[in-house]
PDB file of N, CA and C in Angstrom:
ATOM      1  N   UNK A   1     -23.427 -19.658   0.629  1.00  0.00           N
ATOM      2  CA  UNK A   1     -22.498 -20.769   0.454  1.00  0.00           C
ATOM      3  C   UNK A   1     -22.211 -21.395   1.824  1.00  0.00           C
ATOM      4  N   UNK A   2     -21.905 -22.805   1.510  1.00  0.00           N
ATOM      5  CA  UNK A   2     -21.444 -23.307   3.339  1.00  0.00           C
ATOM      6  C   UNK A   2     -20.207 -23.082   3.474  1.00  0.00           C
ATOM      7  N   UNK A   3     -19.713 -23.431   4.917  1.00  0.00           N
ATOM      8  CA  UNK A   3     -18.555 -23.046   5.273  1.00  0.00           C
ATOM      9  C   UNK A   3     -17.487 -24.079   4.677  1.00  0.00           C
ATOM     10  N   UNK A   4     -17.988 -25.077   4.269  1.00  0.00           N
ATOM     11  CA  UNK A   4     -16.807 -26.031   3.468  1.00  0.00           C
ATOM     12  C   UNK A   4     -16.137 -25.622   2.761  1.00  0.00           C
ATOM     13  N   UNK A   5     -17.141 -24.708   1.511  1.00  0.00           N
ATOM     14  CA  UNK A   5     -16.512 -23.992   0.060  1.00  0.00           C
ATOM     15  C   UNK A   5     -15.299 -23.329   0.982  1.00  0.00           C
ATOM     16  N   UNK A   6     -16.321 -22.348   1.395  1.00  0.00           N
ATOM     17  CA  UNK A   6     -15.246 -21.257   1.506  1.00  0.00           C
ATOM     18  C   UNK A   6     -14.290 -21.688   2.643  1.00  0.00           C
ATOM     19  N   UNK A   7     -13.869 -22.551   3.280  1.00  0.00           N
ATOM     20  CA  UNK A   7     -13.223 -23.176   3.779  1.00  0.00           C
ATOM     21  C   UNK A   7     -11.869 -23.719   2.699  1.00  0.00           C
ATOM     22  N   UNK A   8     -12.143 -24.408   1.625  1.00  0.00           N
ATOM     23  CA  UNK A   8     -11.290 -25.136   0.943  1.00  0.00           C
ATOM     24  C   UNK A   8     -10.682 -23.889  -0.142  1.00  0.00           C
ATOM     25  N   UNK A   9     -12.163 -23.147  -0.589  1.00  0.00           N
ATOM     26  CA  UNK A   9     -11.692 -21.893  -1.069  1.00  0.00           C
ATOM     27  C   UNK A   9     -10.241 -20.580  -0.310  1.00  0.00           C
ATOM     28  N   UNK A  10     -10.052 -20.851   0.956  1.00  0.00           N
ATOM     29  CA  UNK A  10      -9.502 -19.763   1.670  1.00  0.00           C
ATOM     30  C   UNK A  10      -7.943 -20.501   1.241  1.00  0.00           C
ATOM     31  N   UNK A  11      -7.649 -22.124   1.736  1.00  0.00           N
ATOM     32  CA  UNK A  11      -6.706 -22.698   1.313  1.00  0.00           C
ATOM     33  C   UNK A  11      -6.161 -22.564   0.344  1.00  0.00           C
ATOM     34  N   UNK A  12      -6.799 -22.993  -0.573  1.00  0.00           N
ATOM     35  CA  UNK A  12      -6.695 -22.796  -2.199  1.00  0.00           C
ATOM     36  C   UNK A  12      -5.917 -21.027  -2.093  1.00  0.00           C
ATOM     37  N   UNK A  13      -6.676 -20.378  -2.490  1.00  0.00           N
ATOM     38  CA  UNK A  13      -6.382 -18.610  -1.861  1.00  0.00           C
ATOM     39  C   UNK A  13      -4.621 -19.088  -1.519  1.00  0.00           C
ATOM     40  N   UNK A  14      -4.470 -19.399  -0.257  1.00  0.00           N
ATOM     41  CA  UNK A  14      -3.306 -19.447   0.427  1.00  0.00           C
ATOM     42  C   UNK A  14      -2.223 -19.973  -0.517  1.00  0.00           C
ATOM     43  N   UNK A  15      -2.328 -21.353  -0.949  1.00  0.00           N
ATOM     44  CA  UNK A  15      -1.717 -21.921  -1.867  1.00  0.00           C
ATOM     45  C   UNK A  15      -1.108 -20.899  -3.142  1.00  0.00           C
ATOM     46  N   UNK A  16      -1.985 -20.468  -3.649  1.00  0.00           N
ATOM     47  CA  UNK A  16      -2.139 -19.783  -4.794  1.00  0.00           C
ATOM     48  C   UNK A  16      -0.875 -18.356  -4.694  1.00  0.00           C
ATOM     49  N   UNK A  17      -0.741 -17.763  -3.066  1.00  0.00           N
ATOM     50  CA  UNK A  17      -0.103 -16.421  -2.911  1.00  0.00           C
ATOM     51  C   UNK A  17       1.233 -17.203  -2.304  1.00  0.00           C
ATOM     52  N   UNK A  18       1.483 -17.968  -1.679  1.00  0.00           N
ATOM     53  CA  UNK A  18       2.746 -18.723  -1.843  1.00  0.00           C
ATOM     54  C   UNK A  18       3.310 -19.045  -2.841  1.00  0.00           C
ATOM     55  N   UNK A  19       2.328 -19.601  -3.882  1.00  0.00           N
ATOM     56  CA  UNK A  19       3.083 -19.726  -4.856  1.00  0.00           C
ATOM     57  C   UNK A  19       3.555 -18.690  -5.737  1.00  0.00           C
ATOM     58  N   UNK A  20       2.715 -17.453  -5.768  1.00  0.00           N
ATOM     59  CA  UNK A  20       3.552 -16.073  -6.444  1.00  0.00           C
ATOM     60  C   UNK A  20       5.023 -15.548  -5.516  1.00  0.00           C
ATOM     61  N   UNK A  21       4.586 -15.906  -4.279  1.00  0.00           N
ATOM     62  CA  UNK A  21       5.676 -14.808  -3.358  1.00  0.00           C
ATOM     63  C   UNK A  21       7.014 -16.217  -3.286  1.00  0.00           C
ATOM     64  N   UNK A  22       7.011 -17.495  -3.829  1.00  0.00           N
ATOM     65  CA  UNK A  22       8.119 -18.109  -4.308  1.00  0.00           C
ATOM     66  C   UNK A  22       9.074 -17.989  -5.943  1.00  0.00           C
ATOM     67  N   UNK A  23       7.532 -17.289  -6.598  1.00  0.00           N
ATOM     68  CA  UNK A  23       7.948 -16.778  -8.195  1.00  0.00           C
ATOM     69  C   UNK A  23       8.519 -15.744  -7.716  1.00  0.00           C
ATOM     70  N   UNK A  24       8.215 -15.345  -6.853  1.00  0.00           N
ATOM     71  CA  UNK A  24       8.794 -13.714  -7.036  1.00  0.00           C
ATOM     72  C   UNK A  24      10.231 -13.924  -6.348  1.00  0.00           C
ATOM     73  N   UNK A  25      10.857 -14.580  -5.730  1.00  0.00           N
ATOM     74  CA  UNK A  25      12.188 -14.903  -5.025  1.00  0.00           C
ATOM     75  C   UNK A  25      12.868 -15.363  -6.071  1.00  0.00           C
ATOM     76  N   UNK A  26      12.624 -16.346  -7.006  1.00  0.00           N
ATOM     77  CA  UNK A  26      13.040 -16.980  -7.749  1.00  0.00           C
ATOM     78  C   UNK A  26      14.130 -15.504  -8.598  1.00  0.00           C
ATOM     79  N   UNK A  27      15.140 -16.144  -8.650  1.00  0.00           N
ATOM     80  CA  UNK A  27      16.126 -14.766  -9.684  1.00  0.00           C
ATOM     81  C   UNK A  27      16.349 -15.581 -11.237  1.00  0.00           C
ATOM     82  N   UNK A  28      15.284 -15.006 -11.816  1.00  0.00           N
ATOM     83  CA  UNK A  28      15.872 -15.361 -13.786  1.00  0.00           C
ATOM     84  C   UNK A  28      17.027 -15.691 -14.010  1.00  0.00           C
ATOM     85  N   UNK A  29      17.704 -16.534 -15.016  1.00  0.00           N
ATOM     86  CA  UNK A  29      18.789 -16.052 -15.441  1.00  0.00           C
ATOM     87  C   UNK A  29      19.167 -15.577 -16.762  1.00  0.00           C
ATOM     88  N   UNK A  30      17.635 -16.620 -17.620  1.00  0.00           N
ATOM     89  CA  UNK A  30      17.574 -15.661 -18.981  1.00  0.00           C
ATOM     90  C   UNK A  30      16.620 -14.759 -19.194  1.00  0.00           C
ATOM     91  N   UNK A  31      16.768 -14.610 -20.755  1.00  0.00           N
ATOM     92  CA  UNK A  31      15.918 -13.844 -20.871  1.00  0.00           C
ATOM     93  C   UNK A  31      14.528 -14.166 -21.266  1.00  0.00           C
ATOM     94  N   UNK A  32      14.772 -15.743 -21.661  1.00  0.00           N
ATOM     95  CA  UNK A  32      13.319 -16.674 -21.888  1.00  0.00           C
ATOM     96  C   UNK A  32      13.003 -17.180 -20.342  1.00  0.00           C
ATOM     97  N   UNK A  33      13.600 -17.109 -19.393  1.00  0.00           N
ATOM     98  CA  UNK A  33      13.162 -17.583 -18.079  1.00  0.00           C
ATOM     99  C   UNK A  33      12.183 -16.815 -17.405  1.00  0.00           C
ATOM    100  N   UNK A  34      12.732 -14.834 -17.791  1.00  0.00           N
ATOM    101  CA  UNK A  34      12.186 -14.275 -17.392  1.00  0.00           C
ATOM    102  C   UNK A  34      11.098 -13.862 -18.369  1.00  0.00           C
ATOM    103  N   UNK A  35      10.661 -14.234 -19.102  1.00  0.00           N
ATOM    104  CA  UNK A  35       9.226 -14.162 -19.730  1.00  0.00           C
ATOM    105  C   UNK A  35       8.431 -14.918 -19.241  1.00  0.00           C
ATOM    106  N   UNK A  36       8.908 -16.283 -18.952  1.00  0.00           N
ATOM    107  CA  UNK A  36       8.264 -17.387 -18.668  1.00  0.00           C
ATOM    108  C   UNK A  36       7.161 -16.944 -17.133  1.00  0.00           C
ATOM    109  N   UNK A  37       8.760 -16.366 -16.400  1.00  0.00           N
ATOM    110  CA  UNK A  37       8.215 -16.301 -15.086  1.00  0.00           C
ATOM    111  C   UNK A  37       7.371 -14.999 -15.013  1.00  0.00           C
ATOM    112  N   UNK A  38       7.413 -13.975 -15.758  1.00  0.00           N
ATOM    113  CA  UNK A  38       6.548 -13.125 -15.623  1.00  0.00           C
ATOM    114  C   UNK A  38       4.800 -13.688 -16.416  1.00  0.00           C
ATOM    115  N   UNK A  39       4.737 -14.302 -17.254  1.00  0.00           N
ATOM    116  CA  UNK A  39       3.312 -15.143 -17.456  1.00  0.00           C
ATOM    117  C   UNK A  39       2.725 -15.798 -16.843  1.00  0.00           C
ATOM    118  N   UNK A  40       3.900 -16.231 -15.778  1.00  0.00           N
ATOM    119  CA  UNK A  40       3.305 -16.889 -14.405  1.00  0.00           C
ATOM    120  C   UNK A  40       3.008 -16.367 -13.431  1.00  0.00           C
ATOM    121  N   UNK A  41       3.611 -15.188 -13.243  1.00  0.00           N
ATOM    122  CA  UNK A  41       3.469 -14.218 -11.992  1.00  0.00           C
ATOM    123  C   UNK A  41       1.678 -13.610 -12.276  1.00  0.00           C
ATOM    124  N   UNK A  42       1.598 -13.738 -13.745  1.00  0.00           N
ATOM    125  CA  UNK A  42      -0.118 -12.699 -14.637  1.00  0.00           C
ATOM    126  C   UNK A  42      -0.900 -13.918 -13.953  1.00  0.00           C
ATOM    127  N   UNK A  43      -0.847 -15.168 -14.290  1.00  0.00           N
ATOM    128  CA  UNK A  43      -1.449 -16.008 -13.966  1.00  0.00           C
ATOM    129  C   UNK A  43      -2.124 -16.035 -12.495  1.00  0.00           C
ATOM    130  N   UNK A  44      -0.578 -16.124 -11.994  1.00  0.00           N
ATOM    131  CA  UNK A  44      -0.971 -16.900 -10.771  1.00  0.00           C
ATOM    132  C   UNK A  44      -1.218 -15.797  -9.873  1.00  0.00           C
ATOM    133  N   UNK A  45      -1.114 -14.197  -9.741  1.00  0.00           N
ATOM    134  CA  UNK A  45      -1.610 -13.065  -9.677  1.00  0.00           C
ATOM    135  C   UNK A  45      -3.299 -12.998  -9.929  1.00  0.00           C
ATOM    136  N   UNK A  46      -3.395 -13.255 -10.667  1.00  0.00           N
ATOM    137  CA  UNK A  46      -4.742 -13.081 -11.254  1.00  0.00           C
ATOM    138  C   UNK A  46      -5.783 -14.205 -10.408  1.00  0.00           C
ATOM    139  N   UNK A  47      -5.072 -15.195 -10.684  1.00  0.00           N
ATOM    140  CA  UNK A  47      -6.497 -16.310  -9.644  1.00  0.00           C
ATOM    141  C   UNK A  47      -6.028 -15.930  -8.268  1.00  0.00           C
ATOM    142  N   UNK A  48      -5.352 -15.168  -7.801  1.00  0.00           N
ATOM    143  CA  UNK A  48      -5.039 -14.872  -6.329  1.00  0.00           C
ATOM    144  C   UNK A  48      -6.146 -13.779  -5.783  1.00  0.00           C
ATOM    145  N   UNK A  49      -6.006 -13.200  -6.915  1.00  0.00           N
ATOM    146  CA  UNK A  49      -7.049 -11.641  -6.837  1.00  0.00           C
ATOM    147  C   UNK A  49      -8.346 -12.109  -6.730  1.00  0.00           C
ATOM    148  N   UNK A  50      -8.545 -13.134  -7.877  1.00  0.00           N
ATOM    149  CA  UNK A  50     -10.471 -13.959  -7.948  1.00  0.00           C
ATOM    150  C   UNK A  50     -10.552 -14.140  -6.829  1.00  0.00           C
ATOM    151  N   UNK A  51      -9.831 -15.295  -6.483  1.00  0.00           N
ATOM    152  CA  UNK A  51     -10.382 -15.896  -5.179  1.00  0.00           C
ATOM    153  C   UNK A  51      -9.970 -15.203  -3.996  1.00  0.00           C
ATOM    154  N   UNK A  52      -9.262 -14.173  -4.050  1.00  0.00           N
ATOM    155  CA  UNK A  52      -9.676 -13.082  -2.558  1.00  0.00           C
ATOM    156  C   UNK A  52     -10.659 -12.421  -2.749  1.00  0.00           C
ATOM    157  N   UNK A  53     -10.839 -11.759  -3.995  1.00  0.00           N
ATOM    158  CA  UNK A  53     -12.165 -10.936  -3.951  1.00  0.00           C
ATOM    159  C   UNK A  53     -13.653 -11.436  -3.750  1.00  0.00           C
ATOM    160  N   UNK A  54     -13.407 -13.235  -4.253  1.00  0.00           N
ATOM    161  CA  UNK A  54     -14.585 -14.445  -3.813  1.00  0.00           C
ATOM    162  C   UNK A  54     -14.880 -14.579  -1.911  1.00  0.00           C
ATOM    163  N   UNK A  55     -13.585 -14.552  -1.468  1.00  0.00           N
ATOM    164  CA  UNK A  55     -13.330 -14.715  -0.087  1.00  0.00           C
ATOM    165  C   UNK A  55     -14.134 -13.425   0.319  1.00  0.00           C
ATOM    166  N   UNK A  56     -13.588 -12.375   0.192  1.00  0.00           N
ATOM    167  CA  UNK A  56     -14.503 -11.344   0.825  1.00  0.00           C
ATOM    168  C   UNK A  56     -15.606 -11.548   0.699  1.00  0.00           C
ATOM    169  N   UNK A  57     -16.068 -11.138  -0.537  1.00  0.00           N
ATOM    170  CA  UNK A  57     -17.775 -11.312  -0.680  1.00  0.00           C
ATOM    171  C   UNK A  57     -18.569 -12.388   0.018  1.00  0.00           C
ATOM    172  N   UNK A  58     -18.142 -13.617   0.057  1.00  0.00           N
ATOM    173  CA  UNK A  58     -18.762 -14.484   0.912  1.00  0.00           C
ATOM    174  C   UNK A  58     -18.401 -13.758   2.746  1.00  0.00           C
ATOM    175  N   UNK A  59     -17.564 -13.540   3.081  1.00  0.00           N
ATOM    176  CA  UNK A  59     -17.430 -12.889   4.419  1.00  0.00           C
ATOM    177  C   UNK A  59     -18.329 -11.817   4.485  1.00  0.00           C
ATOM    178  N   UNK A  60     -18.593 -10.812   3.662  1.00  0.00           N
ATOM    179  CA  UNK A  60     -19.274  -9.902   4.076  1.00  0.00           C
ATOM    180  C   UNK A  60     -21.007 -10.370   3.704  1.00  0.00           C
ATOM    181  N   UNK A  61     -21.156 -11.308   2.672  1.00  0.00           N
ATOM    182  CA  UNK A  61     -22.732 -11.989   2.667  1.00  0.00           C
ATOM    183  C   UNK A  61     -22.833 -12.249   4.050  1.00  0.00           C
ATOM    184  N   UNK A  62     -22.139 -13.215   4.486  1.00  0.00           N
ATOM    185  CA  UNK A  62     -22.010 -13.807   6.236  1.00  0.00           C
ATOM    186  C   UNK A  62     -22.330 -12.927   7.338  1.00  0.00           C
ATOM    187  N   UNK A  63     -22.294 -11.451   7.467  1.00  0.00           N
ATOM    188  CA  UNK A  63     -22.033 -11.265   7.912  1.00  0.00           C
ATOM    189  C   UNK A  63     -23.174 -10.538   8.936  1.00  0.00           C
ATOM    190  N   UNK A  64     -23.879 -10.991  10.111  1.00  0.00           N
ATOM    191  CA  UNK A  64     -25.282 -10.841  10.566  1.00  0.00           C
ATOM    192  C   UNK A  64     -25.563  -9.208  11.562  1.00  0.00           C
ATOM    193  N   UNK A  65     -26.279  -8.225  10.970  1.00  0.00           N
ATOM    194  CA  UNK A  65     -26.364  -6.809  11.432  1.00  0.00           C
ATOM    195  C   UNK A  65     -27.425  -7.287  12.068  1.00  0.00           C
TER     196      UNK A  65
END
């Protein structure tokens, strides 16, 4: 891959774990708020994990022995 992807890919990444570690500050006040926000935390958890585990793998393809 070129360095653009994974360039815009690393951002993205960044974006993505800010936006959980602002869900996660956030304090519920119901009890439908806090469902809400925990489907979001699965979510936005989950494409955080893809695209770090994408990030590595391209770093370690890169990487010249």
């Amino acid at each position: 891959m070129n360095t653009t992807f994974t360039g815009i890919l690393g951002i993205v990444t960044m974006i993505i774990w800010i936006l959980v570690s602002t869900e996660l500050s956030k304090s519920p006040k119901k009890k439908e708020e806090k469902l809400n926000n925990r489907r979001k935390l699965i979510v936005l958890m989950s494409a955080g994990m893809v695209c770090t585990i994408s990030i590595v793998v391209l770093f370690i393809q890169n990487i010249q022995f």
